[in-house]
PDB file of N, CA and C in Angstrom:
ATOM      1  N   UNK A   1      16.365   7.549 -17.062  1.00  0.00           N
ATOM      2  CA  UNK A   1      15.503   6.690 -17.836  1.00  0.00           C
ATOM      3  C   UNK A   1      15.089   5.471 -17.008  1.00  0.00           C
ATOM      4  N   UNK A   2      16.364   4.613 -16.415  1.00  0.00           N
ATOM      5  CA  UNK A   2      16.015   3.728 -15.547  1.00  0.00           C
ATOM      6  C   UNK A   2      14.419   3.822 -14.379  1.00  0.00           C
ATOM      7  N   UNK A   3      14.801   5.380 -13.975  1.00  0.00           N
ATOM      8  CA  UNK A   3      13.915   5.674 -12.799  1.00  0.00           C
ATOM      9  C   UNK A   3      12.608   5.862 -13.377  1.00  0.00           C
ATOM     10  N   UNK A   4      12.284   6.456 -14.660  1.00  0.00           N
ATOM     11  CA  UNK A   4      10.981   5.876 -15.384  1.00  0.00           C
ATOM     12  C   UNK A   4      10.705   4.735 -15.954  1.00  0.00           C
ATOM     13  N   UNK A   5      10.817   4.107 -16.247  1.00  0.00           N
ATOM     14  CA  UNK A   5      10.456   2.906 -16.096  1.00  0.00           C
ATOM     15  C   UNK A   5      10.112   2.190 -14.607  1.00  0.00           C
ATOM     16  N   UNK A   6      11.033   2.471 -13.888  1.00  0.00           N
ATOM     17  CA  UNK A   6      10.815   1.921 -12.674  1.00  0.00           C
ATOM     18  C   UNK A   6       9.261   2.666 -12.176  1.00  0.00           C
ATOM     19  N   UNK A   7       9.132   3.771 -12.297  1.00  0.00           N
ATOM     20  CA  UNK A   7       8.349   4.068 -12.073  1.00  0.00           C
ATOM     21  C   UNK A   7       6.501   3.923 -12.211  1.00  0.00           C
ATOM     22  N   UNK A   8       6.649   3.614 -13.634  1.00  0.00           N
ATOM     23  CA  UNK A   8       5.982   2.975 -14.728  1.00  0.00           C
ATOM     24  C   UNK A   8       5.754   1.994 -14.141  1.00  0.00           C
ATOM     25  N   UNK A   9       6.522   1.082 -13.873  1.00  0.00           N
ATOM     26  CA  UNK A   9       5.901  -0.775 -13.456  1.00  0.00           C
ATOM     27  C   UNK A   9       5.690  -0.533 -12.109  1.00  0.00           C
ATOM     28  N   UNK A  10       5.203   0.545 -11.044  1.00  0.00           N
ATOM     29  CA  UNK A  10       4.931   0.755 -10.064  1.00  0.00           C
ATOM     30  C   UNK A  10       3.768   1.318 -10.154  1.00  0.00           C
ATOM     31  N   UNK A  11       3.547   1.740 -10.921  1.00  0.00           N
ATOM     32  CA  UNK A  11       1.990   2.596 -11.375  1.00  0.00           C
ATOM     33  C   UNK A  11       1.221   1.358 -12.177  1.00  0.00           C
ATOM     34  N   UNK A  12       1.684   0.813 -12.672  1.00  0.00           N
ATOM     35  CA  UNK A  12       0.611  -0.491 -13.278  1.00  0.00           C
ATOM     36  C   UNK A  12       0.122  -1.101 -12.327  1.00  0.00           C
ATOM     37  N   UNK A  13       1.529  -1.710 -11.539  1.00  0.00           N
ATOM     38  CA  UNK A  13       0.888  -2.937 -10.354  1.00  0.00           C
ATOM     39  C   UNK A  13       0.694  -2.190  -9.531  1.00  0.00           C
ATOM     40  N   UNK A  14       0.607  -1.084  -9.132  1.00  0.00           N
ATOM     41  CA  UNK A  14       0.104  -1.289  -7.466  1.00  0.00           C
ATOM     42  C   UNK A  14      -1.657  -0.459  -7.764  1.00  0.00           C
ATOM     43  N   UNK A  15      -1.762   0.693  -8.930  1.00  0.00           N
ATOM     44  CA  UNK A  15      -2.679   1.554  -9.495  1.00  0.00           C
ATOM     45  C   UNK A  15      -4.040   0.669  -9.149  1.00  0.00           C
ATOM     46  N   UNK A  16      -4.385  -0.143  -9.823  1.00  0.00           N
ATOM     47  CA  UNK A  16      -5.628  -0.784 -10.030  1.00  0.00           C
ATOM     48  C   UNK A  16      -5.971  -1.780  -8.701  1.00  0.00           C
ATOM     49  N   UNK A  17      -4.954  -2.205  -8.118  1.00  0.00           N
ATOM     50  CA  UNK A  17      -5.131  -2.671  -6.778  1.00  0.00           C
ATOM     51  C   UNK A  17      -5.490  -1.632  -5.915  1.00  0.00           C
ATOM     52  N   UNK A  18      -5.153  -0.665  -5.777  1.00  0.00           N
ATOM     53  CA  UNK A  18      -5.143   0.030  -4.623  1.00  0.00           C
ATOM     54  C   UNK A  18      -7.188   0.733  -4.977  1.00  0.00           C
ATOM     55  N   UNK A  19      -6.965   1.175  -6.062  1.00  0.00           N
ATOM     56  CA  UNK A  19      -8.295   1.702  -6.365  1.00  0.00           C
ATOM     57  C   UNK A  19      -9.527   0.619  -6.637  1.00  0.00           C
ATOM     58  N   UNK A  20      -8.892  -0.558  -6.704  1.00  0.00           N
ATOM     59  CA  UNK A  20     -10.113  -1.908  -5.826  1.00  0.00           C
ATOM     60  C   UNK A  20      -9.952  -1.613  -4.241  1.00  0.00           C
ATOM     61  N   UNK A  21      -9.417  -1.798  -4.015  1.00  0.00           N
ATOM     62  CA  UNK A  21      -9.315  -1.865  -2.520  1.00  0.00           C
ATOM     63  C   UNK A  21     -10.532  -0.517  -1.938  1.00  0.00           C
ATOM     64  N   UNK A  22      -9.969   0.418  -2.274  1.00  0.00           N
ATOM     65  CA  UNK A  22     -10.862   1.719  -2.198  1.00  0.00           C
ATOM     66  C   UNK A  22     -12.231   1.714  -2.179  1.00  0.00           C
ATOM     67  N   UNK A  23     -11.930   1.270  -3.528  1.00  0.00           N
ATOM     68  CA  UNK A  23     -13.841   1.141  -3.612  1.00  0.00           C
ATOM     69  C   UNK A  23     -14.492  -0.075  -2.979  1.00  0.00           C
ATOM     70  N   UNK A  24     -13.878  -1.149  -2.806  1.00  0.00           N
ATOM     71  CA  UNK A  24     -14.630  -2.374  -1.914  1.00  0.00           C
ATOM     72  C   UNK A  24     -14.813  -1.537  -0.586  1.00  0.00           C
ATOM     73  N   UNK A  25     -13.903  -0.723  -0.174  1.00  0.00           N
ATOM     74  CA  UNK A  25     -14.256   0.242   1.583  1.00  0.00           C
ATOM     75  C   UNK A  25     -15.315   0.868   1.521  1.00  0.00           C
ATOM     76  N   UNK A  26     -14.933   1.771  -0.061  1.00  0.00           N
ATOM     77  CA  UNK A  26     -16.315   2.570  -0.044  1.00  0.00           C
ATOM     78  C   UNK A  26     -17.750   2.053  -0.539  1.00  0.00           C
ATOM     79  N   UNK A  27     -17.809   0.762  -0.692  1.00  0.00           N
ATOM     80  CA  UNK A  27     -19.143   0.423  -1.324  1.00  0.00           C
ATOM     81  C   UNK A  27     -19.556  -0.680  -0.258  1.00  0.00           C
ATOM     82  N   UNK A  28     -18.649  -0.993   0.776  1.00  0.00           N
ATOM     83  CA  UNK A  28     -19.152  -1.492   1.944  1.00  0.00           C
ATOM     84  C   UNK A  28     -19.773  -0.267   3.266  1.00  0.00           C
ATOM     85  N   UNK A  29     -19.145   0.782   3.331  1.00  0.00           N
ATOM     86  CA  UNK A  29     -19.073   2.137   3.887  1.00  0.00           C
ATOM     87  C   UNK A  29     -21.419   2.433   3.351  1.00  0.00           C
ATOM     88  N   UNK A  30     -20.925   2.779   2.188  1.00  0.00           N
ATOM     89  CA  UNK A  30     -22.128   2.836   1.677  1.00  0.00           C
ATOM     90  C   UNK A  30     -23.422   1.638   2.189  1.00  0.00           C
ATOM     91  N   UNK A  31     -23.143   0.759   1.642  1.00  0.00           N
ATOM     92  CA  UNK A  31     -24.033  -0.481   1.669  1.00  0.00           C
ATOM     93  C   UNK A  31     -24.736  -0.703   3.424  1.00  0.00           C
ATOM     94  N   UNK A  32     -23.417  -0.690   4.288  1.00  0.00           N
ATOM     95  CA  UNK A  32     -23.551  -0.185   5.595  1.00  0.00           C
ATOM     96  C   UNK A  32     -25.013   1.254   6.181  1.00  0.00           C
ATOM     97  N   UNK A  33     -24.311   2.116   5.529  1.00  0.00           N
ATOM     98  CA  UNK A  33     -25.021   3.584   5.667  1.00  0.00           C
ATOM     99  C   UNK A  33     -26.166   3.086   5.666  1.00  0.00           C
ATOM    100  N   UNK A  34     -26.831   2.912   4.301  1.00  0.00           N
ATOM    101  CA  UNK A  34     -28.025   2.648   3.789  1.00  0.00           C
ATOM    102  C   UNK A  34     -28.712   1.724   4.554  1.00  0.00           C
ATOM    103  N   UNK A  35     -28.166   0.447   4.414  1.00  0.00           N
ATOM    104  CA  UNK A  35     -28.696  -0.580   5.278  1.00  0.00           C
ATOM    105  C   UNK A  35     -29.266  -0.322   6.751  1.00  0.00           C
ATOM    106  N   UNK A  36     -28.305   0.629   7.375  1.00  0.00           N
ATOM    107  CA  UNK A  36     -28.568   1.202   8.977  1.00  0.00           C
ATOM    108  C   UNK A  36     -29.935   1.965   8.754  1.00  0.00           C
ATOM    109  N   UNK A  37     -29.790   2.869   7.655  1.00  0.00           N
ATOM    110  CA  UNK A  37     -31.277   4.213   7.497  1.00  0.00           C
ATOM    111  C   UNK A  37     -32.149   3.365   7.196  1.00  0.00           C
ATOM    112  N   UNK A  38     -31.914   2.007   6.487  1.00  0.00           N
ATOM    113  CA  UNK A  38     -33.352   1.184   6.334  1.00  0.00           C
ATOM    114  C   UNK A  38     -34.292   0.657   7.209  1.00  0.00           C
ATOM    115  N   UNK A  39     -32.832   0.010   8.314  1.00  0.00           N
ATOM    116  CA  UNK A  39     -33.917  -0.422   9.436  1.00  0.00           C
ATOM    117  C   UNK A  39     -34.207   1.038  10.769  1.00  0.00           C
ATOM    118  N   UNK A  40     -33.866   1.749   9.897  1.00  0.00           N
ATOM    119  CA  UNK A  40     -34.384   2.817  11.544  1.00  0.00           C
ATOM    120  C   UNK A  40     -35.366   3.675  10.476  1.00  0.00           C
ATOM    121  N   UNK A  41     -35.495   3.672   9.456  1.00  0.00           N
ATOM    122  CA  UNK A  41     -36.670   4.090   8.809  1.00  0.00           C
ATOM    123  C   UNK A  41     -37.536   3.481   7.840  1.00  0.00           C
ATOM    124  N   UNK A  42     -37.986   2.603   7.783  1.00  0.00           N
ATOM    125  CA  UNK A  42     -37.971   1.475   6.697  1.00  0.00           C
ATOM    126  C   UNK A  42     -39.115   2.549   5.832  1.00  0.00           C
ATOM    127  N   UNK A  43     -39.722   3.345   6.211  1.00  0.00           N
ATOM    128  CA  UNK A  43     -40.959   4.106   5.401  1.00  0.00           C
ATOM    129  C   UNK A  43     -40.021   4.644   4.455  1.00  0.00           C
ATOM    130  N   UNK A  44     -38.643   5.209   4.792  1.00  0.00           N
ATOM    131  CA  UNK A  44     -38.140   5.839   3.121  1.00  0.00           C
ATOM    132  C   UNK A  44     -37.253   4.339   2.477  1.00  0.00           C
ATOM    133  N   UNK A  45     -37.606   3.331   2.985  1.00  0.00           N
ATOM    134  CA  UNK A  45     -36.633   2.034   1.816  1.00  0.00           C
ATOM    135  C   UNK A  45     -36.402   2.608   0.194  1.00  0.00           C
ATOM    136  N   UNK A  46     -37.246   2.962  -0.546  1.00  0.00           N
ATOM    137  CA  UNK A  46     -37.135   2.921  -1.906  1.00  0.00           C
ATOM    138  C   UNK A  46     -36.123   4.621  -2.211  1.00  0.00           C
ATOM    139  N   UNK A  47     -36.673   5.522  -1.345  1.00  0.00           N
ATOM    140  CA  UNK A  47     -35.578   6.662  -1.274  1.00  0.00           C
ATOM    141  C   UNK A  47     -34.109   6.198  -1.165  1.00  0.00           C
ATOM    142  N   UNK A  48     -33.582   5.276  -0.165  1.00  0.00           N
ATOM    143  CA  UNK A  48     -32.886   5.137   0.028  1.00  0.00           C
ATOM    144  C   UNK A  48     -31.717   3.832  -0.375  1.00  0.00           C
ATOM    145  N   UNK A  49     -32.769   3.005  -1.221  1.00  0.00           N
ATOM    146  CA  UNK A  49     -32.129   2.169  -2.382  1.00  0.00           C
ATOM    147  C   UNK A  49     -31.872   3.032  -3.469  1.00  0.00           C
ATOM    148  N   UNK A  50     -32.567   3.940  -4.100  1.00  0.00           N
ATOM    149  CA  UNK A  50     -32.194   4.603  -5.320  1.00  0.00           C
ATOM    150  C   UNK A  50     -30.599   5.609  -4.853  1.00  0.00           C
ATOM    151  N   UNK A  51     -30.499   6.028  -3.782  1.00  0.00           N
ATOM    152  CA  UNK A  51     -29.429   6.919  -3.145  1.00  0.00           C
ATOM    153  C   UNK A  51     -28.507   5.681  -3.216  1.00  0.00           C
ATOM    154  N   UNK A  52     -28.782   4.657  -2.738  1.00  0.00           N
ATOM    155  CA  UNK A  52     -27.141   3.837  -2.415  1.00  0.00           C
ATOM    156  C   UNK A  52     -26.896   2.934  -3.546  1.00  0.00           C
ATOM    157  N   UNK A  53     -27.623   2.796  -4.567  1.00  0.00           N
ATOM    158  CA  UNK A  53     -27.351   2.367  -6.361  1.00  0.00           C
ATOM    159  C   UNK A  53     -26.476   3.496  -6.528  1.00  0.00           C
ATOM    160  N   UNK A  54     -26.983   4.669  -6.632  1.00  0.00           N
ATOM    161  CA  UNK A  54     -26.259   5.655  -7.357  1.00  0.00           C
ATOM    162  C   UNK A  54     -24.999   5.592  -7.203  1.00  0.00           C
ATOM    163  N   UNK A  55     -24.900   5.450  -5.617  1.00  0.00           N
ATOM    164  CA  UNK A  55     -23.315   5.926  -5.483  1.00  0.00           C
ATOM    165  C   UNK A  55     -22.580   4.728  -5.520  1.00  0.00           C
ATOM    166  N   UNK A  56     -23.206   3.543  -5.658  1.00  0.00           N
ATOM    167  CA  UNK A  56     -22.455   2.606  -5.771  1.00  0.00           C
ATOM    168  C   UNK A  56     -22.102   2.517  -7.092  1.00  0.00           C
ATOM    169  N   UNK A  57     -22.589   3.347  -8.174  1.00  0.00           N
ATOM    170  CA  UNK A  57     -22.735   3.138  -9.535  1.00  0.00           C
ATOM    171  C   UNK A  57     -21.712   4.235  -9.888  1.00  0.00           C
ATOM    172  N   UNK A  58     -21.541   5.186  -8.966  1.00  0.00           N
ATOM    173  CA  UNK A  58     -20.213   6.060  -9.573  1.00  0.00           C
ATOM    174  C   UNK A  58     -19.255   5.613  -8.437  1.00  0.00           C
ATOM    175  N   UNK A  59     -19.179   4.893  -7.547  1.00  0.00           N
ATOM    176  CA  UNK A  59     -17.839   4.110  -7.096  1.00  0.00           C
ATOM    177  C   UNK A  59     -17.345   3.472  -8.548  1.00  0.00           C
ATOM    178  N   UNK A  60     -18.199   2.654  -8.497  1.00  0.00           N
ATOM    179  CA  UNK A  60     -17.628   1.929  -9.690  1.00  0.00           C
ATOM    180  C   UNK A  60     -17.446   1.683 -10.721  1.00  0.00           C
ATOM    181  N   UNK A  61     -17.502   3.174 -11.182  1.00  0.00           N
ATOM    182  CA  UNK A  61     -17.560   3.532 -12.643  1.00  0.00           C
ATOM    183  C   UNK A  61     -15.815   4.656 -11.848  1.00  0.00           C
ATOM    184  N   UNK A  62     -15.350   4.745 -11.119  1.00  0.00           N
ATOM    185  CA  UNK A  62     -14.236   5.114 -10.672  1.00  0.00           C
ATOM    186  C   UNK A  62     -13.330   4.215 -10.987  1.00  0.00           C
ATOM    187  N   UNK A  63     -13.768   2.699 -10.394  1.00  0.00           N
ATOM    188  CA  UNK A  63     -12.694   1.927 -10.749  1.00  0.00           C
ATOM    189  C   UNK A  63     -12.615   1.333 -11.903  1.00  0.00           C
ATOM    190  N   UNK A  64     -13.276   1.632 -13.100  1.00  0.00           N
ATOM    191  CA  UNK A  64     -13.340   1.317 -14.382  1.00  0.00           C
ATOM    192  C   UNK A  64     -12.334   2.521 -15.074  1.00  0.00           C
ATOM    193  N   UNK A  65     -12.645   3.289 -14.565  1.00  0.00           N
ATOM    194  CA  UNK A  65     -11.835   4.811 -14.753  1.00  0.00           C
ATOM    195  C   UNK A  65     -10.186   4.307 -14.383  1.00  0.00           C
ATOM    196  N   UNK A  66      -9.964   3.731 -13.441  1.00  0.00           N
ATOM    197  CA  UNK A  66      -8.491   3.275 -12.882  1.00  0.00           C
ATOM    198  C   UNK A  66      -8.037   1.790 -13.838  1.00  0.00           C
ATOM    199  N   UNK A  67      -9.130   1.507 -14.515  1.00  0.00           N
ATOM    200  CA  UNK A  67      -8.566  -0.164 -14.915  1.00  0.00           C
ATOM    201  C   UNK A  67      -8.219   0.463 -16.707  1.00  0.00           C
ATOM    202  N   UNK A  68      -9.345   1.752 -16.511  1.00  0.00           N
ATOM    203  CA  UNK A  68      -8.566   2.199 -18.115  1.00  0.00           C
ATOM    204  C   UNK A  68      -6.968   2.608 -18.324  1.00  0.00           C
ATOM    205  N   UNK A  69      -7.348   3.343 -17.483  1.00  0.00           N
ATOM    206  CA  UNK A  69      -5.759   4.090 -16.967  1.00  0.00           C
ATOM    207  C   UNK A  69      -4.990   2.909 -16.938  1.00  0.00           C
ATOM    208  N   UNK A  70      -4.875   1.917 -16.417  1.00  0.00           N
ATOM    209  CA  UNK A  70      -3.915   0.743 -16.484  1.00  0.00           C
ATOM    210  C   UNK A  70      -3.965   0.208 -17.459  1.00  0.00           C
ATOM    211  N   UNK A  71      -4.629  -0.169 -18.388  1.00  0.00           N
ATOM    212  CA  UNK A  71      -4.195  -0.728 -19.808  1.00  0.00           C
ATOM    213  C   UNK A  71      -3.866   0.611 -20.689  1.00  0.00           C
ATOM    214  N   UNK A  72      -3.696   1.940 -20.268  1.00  0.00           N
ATOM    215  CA  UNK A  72      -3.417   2.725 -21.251  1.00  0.00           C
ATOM    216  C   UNK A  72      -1.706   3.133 -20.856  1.00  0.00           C
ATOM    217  N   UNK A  73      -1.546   2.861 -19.376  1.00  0.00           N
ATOM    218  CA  UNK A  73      -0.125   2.934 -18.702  1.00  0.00           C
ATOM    219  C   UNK A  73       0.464   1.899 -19.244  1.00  0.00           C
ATOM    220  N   UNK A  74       0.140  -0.124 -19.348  1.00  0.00           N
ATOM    221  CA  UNK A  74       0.367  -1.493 -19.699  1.00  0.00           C
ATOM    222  C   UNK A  74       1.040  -1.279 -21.136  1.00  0.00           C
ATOM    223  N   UNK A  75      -0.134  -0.380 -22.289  1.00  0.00           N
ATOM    224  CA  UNK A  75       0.310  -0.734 -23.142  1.00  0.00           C
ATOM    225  C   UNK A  75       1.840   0.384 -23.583  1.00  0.00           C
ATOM    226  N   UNK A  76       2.013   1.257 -22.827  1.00  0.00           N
ATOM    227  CA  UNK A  76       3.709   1.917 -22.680  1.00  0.00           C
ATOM    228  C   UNK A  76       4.586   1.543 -22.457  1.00  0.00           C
ATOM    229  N   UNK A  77       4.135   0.497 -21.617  1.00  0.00           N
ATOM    230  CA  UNK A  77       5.497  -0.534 -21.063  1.00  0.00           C
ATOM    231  C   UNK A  77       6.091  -1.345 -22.147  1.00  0.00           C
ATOM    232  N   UNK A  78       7.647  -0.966 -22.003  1.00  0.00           N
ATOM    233  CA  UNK A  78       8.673  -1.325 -23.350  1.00  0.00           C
ATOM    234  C   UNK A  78       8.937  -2.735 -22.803  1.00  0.00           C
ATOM    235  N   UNK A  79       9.312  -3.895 -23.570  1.00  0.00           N
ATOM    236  CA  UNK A  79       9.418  -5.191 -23.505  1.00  0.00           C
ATOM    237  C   UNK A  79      10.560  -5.218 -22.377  1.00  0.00           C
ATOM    238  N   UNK A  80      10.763  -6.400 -22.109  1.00  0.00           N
ATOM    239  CA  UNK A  80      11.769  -6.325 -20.717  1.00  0.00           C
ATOM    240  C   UNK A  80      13.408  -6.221 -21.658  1.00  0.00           C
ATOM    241  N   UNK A  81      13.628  -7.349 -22.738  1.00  0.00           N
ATOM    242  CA  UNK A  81      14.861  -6.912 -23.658  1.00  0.00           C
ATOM    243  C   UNK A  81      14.685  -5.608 -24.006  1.00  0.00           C
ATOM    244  N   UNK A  82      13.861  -4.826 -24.192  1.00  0.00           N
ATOM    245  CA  UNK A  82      14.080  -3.310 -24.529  1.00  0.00           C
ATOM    246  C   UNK A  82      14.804  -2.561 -23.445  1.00  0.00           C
ATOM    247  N   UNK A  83      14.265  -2.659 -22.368  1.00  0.00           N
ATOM    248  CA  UNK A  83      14.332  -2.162 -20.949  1.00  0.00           C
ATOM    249  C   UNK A  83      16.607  -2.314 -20.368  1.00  0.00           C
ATOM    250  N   UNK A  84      16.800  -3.844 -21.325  1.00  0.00           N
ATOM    251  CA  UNK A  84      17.817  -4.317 -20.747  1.00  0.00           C
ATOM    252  C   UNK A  84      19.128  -3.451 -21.216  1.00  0.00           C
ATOM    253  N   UNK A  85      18.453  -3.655 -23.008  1.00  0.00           N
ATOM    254  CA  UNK A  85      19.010  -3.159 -23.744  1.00  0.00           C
ATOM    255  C   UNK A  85      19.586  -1.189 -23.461  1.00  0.00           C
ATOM    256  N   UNK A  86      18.676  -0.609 -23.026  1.00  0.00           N
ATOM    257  CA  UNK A  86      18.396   0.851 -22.905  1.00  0.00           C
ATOM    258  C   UNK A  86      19.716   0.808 -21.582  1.00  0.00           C
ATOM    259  N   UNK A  87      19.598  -0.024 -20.561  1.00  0.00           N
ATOM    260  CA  UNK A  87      20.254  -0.083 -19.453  1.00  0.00           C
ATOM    261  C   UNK A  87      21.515  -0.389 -19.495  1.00  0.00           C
ATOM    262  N   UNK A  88      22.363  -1.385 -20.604  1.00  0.00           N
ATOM    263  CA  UNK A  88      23.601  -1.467 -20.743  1.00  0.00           C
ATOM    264  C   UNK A  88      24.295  -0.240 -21.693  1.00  0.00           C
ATOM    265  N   UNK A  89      23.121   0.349 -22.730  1.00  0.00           N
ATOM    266  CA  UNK A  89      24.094   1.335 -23.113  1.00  0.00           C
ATOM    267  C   UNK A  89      23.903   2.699 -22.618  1.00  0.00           C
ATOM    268  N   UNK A  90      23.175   2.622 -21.160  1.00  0.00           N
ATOM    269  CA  UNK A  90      23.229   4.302 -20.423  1.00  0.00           C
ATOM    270  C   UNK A  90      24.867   3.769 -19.788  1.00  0.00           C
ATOM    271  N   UNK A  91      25.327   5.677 -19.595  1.00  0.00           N
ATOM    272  CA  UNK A  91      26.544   5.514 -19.274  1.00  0.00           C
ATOM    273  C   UNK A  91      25.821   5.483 -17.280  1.00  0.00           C
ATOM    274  N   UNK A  92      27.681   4.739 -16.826  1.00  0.00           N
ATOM    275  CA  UNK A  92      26.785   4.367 -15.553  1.00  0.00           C
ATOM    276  C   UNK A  92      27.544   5.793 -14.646  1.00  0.00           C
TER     277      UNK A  92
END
């Protein structure tokens, strides 16, 4: 039991950090891409703004996807006296 829980408050805090982190790489990665095809083709600019919205728009509808998941993991988490309680009467 201990080791879930533990587990649990390892998936809250590190979950939603890590999948920011991700997507700031990948929406700089992107932003990059695009930006490069603009100035070596500037005749497709508007092709290639609608391409790097998009994907910036399902990056980050990913990490909305990860921030749900963390308030749906947050609200499982048993109070810390619950946690204490559960821990003095497991046998050791």
């Amino acid at each position: 039991m201990q080791l879930y829980f533990m587990a649990l408050a390892l998936a809250v805090g590190l979950g939603v950090p890590i999948a920011a982190v991700g997507a700031a790489l990948a929406q700089g990665r992107a932003a990059a891409a695009a930006l490069e095809g603009m100035a070596r083709q500037p005749e497709i600019l508007s092709k290639l703004q609608v391409a790097m919205i998009l994907s910036l728009v399902f990056i980050e509808s990913l990490v909305i996807f990860s921030l749900l998941v963390f308030l749906m993991l947050q609200s499982k988490m048993p109070l810390t006296s619950e946690v204490l309680e559960i821990m003095k009467s497991a046998p050791h």
